[in-house]
C-alpha atoms as a PDB file:
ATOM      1  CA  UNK A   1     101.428  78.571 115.915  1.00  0.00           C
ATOM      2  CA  UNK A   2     104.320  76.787 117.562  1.00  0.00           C
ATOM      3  CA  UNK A   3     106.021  76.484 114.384  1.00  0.00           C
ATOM      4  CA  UNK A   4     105.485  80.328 113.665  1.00  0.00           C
ATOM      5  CA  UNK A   5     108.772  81.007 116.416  1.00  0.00           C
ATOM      6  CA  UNK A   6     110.522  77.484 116.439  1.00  0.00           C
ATOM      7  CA  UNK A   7     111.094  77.078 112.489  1.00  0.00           C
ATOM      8  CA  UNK A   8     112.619  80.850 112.237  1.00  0.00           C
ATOM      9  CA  UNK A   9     114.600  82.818 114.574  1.00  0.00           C
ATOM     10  CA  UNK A  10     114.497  86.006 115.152  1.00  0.00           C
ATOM     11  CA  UNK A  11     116.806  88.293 112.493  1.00  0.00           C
ATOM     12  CA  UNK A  12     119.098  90.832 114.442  1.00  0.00           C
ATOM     13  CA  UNK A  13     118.028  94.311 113.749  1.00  0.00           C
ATOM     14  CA  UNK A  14     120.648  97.197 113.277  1.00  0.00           C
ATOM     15  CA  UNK A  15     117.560  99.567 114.262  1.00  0.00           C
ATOM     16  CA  UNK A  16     117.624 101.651 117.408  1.00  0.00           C
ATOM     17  CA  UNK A  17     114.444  99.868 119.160  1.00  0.00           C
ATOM     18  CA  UNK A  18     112.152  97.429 117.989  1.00  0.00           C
ATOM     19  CA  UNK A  19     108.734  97.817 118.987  1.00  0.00           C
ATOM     20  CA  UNK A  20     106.352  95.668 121.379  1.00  0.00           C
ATOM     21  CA  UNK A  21     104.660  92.811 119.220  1.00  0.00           C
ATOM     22  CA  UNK A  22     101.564  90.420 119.664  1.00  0.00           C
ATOM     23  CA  UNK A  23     101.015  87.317 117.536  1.00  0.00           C
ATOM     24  CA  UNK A  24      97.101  85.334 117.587  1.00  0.00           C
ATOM     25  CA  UNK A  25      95.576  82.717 115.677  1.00  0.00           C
ATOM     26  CA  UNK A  26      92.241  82.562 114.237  1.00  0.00           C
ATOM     27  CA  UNK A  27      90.623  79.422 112.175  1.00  0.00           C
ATOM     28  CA  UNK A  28      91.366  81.633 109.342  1.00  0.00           C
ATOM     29  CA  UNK A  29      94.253  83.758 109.889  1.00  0.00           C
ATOM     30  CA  UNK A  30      97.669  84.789 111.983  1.00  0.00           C
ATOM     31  CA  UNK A  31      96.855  88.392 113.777  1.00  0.00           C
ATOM     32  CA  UNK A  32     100.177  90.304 114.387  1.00  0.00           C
ATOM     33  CA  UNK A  33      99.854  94.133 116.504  1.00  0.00           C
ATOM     34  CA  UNK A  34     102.370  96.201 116.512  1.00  0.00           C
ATOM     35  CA  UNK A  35     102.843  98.651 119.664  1.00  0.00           C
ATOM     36  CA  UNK A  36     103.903 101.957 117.896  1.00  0.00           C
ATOM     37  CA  UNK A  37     102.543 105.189 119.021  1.00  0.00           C
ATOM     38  CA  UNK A  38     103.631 108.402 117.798  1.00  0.00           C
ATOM     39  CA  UNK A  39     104.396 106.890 113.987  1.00  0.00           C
ATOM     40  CA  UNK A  40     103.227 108.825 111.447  1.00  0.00           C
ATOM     41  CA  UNK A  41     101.385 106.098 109.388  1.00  0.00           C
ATOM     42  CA  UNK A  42     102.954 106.941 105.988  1.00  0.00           C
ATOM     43  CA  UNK A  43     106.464 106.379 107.955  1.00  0.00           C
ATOM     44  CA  UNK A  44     105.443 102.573 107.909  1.00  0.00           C
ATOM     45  CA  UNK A  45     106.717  99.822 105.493  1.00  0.00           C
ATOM     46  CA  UNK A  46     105.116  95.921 105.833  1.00  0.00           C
ATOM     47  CA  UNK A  47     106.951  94.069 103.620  1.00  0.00           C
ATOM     48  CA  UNK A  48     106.517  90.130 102.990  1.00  0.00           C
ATOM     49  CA  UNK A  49     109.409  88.290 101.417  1.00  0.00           C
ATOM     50  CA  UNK A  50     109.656  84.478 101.606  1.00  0.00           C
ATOM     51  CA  UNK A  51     108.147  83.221 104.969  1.00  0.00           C
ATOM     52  CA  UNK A  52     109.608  86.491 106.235  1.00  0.00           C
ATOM     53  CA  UNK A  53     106.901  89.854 107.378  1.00  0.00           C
ATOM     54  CA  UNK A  54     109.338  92.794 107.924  1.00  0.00           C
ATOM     55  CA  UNK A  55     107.724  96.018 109.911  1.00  0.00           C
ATOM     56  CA  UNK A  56     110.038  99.001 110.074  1.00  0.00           C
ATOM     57  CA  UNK A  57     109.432 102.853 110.060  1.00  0.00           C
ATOM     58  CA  UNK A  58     110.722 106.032 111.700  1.00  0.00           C
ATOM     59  CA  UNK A  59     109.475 107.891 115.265  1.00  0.00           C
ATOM     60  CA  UNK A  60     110.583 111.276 115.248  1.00  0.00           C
ATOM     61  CA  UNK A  61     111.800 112.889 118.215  1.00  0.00           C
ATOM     62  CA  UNK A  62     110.104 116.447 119.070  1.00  0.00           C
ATOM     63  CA  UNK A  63     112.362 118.623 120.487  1.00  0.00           C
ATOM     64  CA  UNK A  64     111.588 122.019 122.099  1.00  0.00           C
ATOM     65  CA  UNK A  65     112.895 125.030 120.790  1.00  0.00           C
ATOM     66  CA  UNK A  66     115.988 126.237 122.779  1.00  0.00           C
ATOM     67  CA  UNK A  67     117.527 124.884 125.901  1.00  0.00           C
ATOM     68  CA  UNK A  68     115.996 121.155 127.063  1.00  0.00           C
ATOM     69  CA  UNK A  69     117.563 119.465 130.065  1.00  0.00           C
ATOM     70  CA  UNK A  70     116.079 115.817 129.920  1.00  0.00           C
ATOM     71  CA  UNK A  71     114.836 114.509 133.443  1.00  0.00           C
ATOM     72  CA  UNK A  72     113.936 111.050 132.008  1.00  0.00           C
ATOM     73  CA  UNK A  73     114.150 109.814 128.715  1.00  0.00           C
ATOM     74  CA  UNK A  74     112.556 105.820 127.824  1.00  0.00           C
ATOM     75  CA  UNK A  75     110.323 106.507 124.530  1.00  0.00           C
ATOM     76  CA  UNK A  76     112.512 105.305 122.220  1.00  0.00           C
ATOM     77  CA  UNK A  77     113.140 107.251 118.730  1.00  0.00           C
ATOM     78  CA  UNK A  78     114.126 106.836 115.358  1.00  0.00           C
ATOM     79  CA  UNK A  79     114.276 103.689 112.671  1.00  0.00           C
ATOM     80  CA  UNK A  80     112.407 100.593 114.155  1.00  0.00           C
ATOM     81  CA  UNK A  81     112.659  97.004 112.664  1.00  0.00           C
ATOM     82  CA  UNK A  82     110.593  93.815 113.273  1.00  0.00           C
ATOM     83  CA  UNK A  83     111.367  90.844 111.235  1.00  0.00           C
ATOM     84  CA  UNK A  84     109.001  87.831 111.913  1.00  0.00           C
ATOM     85  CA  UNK A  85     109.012  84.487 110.884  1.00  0.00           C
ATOM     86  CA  UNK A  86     105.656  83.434 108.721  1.00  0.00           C
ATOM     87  CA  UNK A  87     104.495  79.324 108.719  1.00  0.00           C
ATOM     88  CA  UNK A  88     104.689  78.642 104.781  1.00  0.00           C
ATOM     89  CA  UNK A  89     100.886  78.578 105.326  1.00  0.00           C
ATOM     90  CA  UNK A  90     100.280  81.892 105.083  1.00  0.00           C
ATOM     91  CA  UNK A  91      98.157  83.526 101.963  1.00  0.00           C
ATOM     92  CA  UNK A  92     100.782  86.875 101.338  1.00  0.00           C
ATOM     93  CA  UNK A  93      98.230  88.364  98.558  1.00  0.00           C
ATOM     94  CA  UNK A  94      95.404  88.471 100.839  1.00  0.00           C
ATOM     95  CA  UNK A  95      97.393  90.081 103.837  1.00  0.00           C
ATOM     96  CA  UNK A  96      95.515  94.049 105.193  1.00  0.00           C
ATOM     97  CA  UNK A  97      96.645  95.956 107.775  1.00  0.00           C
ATOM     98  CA  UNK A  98      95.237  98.759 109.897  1.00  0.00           C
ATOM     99  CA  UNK A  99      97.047 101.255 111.946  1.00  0.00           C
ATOM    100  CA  UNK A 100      94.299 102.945 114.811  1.00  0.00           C
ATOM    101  CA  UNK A 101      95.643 104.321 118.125  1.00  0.00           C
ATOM    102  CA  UNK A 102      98.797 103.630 117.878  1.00  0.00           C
ATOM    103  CA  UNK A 103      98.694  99.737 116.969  1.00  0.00           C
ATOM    104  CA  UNK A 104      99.292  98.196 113.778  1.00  0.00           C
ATOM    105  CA  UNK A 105      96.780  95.315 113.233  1.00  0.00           C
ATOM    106  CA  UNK A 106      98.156  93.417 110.534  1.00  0.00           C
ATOM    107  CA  UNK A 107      95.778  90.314 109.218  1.00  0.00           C
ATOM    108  CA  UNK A 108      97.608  87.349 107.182  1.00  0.00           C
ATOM    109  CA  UNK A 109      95.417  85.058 105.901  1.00  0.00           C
ATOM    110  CA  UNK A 110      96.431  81.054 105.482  1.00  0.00           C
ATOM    111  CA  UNK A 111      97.523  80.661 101.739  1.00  0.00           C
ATOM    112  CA  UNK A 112     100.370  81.627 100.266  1.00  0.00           C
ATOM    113  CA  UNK A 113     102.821  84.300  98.203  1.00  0.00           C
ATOM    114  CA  UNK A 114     105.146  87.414  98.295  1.00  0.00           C
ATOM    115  CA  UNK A 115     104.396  91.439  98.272  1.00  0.00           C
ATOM    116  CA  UNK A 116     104.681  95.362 100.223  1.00  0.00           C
ATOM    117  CA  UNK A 117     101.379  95.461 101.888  1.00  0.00           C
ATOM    118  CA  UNK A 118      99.645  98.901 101.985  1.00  0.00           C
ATOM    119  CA  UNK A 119      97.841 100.245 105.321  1.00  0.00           C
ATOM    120  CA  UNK A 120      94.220 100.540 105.288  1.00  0.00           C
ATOM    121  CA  UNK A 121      92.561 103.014 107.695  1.00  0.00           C
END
């Protein structure tokens, strides 16, 4: 898991925000969940290229009609970008994710390969 951070850094992201991330381990698998609340699912692209998982997407701002005068503004909004390192381990034809509640759950089993991954319910 050590290796999943050291052996890749992070990629700089020209997108506004990047959301909040958590990486696991299982016997079988790396678990990655994605903090992104308020993302319409079908504004989400997972793509895996090399030992690279890209997230990004799109959080649109909803504005009131007419006059607003902010008061405090910290959800961010717009294009979002996570690019992760993957351990050369990783099974890409076998990866799922789920998107419930606002987290994206996606599962990448050990293995390996190259693809867009679609989002189950």
């Amino acid at each position: 898991m050590e290796r999943l951070f050291r052996d890749v850094k992070p990629v700089e992201s020209p997108a506004p925000w990047a959301p909040r991330v958590d990486i696991h381990e299982t016997p079988g698998a790396f678990i990655v969940t994605l903090e992104i609340p308020g993302v319409e699912r079908d504004a989400i692209d997972i793509v895996v290229e090399g030992l690279y998982l890209t997230v990004s997407g799109q959080r649109t701002e909803t504005l009131s009609p007419g006059c607003v005068r902010w008061h405090q503004m910290e959800i961010a909004h717009g294009r979002f970008e996570r690019v992760l390192g993957l351990p050369q381990e990783v099974d890409a034809d076998r990866i799922t994710a789920t998107y419930k509640d606002g987290f994206l759950t996606i599962t990448i089993p050990r293995g390996s390969g190259g693809l867009s991954v679609p989002i189950g319910e």
